[in-house]
PDB file of N, CA and C in Angstrom:
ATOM      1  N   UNK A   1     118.589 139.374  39.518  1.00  0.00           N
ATOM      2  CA  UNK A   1     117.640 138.728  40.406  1.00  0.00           C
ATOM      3  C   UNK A   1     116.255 138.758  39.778  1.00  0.00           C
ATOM      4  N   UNK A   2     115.662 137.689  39.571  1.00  0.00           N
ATOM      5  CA  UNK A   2     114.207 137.701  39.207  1.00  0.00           C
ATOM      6  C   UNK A   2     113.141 138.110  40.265  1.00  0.00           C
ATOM      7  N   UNK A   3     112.078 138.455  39.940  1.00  0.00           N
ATOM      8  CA  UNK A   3     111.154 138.826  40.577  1.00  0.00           C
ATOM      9  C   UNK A   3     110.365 138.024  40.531  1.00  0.00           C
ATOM     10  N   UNK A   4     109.121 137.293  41.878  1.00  0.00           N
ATOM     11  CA  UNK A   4     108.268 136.194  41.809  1.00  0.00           C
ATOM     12  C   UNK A   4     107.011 137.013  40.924  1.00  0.00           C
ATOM     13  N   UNK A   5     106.141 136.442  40.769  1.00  0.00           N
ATOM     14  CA  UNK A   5     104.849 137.049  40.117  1.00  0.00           C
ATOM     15  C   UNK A   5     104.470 138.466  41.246  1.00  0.00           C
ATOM     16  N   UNK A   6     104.334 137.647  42.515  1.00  0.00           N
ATOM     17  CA  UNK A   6     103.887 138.390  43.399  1.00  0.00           C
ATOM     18  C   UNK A   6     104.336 139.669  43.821  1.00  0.00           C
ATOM     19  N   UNK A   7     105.903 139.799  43.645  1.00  0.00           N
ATOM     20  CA  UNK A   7     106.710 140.619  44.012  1.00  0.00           C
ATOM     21  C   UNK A   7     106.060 141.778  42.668  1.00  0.00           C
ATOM     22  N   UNK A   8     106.419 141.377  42.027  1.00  0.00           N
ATOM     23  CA  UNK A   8     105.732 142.511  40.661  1.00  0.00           C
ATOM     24  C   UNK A   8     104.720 143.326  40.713  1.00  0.00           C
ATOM     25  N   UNK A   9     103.597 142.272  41.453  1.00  0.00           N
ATOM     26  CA  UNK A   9     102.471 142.879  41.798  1.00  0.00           C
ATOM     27  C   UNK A   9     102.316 143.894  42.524  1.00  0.00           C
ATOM     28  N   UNK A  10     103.050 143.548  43.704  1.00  0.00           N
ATOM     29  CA  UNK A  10     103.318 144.575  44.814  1.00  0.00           C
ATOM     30  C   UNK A  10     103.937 145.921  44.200  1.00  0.00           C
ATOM     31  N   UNK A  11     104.876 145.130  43.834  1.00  0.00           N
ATOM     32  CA  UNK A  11     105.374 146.749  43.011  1.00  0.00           C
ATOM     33  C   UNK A  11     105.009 147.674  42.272  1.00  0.00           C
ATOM     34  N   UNK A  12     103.895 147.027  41.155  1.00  0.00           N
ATOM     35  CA  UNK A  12     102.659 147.456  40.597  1.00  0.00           C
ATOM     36  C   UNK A  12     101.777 148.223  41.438  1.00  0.00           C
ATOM     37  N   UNK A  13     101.224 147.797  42.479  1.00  0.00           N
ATOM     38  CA  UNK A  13     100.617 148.189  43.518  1.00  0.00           C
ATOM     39  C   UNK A  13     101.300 149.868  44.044  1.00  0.00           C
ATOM     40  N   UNK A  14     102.462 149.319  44.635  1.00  0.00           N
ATOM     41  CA  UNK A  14     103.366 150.582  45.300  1.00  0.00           C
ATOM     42  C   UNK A  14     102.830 151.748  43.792  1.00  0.00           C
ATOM     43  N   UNK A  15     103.451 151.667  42.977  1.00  0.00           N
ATOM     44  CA  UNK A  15     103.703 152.648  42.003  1.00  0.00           C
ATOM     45  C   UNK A  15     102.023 153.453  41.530  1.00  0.00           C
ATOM     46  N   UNK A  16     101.193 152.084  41.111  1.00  0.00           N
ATOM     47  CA  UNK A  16     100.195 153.074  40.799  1.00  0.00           C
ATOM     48  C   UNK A  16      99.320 153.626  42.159  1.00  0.00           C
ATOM     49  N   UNK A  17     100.097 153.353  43.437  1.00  0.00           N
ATOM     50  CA  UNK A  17      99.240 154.345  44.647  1.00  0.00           C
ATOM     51  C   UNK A  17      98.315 153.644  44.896  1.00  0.00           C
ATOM     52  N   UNK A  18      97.996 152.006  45.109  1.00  0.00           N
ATOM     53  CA  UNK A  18      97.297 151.482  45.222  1.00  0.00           C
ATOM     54  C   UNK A  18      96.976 150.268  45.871  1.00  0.00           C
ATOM     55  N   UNK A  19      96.606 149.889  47.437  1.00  0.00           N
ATOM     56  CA  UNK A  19      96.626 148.922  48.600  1.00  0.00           C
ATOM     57  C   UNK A  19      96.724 147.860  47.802  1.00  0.00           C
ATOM     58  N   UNK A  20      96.905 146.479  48.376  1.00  0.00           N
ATOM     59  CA  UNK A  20      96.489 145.239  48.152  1.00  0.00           C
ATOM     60  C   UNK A  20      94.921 144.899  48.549  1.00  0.00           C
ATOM     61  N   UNK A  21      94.014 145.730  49.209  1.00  0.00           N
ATOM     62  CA  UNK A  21      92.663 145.368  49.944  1.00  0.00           C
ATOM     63  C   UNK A  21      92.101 146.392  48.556  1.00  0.00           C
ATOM     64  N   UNK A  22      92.518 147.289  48.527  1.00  0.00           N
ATOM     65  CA  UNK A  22      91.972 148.490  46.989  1.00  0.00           C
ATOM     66  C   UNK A  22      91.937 147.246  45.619  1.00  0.00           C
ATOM     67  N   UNK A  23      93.305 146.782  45.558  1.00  0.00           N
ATOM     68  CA  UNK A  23      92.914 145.609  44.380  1.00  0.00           C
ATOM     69  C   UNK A  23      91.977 144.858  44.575  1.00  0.00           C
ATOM     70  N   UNK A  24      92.109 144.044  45.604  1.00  0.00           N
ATOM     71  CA  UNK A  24      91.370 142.732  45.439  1.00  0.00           C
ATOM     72  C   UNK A  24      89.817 143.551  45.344  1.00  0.00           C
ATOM     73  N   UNK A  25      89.225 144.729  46.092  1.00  0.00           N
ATOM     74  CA  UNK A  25      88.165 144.962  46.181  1.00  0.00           C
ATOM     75  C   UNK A  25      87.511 145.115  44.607  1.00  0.00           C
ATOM     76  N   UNK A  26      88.508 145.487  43.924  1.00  0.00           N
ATOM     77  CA  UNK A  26      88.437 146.485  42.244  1.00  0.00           C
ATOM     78  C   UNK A  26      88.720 144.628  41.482  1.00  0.00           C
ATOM     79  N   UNK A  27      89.108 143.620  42.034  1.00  0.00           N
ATOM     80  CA  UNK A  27      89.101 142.523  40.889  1.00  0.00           C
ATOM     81  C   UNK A  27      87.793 141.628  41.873  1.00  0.00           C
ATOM     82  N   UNK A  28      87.089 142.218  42.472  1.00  0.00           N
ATOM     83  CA  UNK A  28      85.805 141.553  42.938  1.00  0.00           C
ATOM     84  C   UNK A  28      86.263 140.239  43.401  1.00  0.00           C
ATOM     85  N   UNK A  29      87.421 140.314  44.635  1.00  0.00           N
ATOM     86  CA  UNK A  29      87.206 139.141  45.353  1.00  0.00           C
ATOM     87  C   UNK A  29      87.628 139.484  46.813  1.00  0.00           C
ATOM     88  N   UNK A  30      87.575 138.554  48.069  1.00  0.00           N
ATOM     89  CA  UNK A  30      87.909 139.219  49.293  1.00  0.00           C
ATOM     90  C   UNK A  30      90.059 139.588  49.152  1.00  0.00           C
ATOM     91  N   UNK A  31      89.988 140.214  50.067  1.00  0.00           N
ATOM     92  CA  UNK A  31      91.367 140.504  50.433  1.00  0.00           C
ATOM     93  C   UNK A  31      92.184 139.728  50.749  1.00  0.00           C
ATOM     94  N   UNK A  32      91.876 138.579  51.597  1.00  0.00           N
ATOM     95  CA  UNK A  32      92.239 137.273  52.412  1.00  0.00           C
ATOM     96  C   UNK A  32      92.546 136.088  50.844  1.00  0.00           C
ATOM     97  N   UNK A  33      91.533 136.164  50.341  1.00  0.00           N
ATOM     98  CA  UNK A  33      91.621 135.789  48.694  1.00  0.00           C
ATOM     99  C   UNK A  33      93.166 136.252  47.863  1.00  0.00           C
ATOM    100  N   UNK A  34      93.120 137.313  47.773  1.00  0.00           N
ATOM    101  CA  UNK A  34      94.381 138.012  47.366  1.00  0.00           C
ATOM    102  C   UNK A  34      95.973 137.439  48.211  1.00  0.00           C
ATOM    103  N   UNK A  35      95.136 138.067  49.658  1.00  0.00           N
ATOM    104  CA  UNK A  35      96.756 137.565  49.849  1.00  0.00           C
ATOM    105  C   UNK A  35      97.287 136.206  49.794  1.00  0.00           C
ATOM    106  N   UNK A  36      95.774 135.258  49.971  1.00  0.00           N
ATOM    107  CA  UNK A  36      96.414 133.878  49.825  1.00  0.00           C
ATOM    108  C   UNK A  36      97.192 133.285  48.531  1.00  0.00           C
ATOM    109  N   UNK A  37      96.947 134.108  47.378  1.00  0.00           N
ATOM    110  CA  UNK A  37      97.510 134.229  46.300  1.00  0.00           C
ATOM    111  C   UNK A  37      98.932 134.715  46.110  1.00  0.00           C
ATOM    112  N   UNK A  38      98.529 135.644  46.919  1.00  0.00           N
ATOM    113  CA  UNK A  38     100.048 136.194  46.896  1.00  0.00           C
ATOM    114  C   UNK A  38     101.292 135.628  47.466  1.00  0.00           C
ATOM    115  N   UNK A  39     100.572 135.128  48.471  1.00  0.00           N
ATOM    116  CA  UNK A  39     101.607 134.042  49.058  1.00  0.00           C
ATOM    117  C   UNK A  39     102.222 132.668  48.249  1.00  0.00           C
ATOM    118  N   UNK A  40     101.071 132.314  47.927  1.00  0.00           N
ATOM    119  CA  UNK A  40     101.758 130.658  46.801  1.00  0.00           C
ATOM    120  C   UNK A  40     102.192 131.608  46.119  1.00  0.00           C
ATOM    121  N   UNK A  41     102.270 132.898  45.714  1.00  0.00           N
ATOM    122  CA  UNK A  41     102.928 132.733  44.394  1.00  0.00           C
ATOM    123  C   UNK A  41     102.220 132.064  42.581  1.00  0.00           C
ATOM    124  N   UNK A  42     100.419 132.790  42.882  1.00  0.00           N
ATOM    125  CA  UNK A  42      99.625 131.329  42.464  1.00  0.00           C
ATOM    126  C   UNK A  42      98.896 132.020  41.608  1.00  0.00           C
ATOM    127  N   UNK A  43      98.869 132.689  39.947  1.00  0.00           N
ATOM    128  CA  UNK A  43      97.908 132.918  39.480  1.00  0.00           C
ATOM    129  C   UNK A  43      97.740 132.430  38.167  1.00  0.00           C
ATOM    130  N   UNK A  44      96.574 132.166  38.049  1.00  0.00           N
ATOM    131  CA  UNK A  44      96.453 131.818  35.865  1.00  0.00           C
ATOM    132  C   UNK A  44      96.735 133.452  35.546  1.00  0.00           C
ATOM    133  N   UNK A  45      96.836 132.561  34.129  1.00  0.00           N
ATOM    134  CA  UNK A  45      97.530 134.271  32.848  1.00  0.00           C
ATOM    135  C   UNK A  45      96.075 134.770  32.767  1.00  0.00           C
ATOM    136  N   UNK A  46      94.442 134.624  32.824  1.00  0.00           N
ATOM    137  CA  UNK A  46      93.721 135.154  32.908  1.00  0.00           C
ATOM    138  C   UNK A  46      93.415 136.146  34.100  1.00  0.00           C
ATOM    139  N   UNK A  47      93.917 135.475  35.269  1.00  0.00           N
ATOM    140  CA  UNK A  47      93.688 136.718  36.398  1.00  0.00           C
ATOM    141  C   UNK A  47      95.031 137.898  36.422  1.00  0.00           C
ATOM    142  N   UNK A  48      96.099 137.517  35.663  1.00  0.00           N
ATOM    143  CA  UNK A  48      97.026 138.299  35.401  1.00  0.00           C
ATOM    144  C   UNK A  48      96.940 139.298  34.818  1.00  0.00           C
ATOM    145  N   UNK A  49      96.189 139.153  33.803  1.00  0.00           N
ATOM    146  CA  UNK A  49      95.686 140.047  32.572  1.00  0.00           C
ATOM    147  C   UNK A  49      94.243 140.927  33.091  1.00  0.00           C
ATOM    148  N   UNK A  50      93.716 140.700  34.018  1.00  0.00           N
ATOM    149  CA  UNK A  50      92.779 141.172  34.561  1.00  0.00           C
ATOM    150  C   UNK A  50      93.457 141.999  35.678  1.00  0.00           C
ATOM    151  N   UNK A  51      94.538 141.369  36.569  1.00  0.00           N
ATOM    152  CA  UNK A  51      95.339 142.713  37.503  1.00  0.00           C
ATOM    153  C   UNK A  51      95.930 143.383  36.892  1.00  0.00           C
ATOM    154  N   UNK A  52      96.384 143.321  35.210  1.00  0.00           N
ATOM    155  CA  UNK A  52      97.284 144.168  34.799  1.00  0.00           C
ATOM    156  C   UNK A  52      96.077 145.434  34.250  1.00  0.00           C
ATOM    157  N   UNK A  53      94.695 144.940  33.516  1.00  0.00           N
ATOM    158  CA  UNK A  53      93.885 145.782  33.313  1.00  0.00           C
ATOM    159  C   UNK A  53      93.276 146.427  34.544  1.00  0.00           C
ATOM    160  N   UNK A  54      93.312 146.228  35.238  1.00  0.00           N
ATOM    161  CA  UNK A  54      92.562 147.421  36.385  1.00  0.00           C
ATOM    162  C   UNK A  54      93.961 147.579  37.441  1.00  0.00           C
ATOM    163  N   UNK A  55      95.051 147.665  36.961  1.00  0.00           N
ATOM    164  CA  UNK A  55      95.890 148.489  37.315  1.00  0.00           C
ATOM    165  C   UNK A  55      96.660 149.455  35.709  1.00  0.00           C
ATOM    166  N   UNK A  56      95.731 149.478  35.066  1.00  0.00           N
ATOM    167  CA  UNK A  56      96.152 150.075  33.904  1.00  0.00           C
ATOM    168  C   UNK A  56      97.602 149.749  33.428  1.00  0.00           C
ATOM    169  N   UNK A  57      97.792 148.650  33.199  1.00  0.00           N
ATOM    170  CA  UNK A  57      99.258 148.792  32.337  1.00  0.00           C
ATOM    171  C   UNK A  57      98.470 146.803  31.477  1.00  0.00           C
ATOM    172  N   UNK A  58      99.170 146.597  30.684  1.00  0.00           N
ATOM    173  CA  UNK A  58      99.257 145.449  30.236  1.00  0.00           C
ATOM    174  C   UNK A  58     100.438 143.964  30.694  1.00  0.00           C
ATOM    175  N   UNK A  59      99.757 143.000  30.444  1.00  0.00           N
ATOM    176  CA  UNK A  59     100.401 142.018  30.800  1.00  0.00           C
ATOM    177  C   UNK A  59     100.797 140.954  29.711  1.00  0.00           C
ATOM    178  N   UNK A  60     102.031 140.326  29.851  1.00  0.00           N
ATOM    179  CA  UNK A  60     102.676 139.643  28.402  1.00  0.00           C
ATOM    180  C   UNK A  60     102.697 138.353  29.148  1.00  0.00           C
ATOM    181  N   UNK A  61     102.344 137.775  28.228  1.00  0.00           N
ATOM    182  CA  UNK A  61     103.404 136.325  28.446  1.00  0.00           C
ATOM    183  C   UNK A  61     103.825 135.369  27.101  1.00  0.00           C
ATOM    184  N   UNK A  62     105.127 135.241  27.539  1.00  0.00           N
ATOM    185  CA  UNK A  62     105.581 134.232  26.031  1.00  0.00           C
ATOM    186  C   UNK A  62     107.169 133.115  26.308  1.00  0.00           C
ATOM    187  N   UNK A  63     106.983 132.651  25.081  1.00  0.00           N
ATOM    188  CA  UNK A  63     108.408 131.600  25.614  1.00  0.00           C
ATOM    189  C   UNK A  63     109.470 132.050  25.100  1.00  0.00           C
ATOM    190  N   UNK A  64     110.671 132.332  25.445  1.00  0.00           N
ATOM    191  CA  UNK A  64     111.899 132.629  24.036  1.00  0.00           C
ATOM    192  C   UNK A  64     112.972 131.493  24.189  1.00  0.00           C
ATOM    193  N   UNK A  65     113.030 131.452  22.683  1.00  0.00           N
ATOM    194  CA  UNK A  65     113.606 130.783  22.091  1.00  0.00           C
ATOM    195  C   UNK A  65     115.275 130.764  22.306  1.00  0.00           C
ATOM    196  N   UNK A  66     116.224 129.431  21.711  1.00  0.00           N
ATOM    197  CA  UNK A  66     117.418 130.295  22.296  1.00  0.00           C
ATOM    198  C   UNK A  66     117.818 130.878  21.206  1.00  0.00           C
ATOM    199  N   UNK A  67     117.350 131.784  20.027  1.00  0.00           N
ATOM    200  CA  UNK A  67     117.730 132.496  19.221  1.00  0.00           C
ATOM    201  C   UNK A  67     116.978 133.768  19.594  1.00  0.00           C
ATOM    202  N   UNK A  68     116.378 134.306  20.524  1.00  0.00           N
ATOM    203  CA  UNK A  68     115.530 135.028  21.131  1.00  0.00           C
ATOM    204  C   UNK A  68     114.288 135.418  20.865  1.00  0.00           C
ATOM    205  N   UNK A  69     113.668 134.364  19.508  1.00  0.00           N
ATOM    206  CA  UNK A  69     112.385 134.540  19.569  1.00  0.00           C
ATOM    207  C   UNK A  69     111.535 134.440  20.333  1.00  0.00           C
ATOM    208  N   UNK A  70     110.582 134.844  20.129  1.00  0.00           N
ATOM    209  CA  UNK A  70     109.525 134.921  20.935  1.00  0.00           C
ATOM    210  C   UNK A  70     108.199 134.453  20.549  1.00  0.00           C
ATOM    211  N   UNK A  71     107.423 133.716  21.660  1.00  0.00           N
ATOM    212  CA  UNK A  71     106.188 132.690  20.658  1.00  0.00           C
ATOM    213  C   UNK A  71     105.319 132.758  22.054  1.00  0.00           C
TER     214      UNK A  71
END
């Protein structure tokens, strides 16, 4: 089963001990902001990389190939 973006997040969230109103406050936008995001399912790879840095872990993104590269 895949996970949506959002779902990740949350889970991110759960693990490092940390609200959804604690994020959005720490990526300087309202809460209502966040969750409306969270709901579409809706972010650029720049705000990705910015929730993955102030939840301390890193964020990837890439295409693979069907020989399993990766680009």
């Amino acid at each position: 089963m895949k996970l949506s973006t959002s779902e990740k997040i949350r889970i991110l969230c759960k693990r490092k001990n940390i609200t959804l109103a604690q994020l959005a406050e720490k990526l300087n936008i309202s809460s209502q902001n966040l969750s409306n995001k969270l709901s579409r399912d809706n972010f650029p790879e720049k705000e990705l990389k910015k929730i993955a840095e102030t939840l301390g872990c890193f964020y990837e993104s890439y295409f693979v190939l069907d020989d399993n590269e990766k680009i």
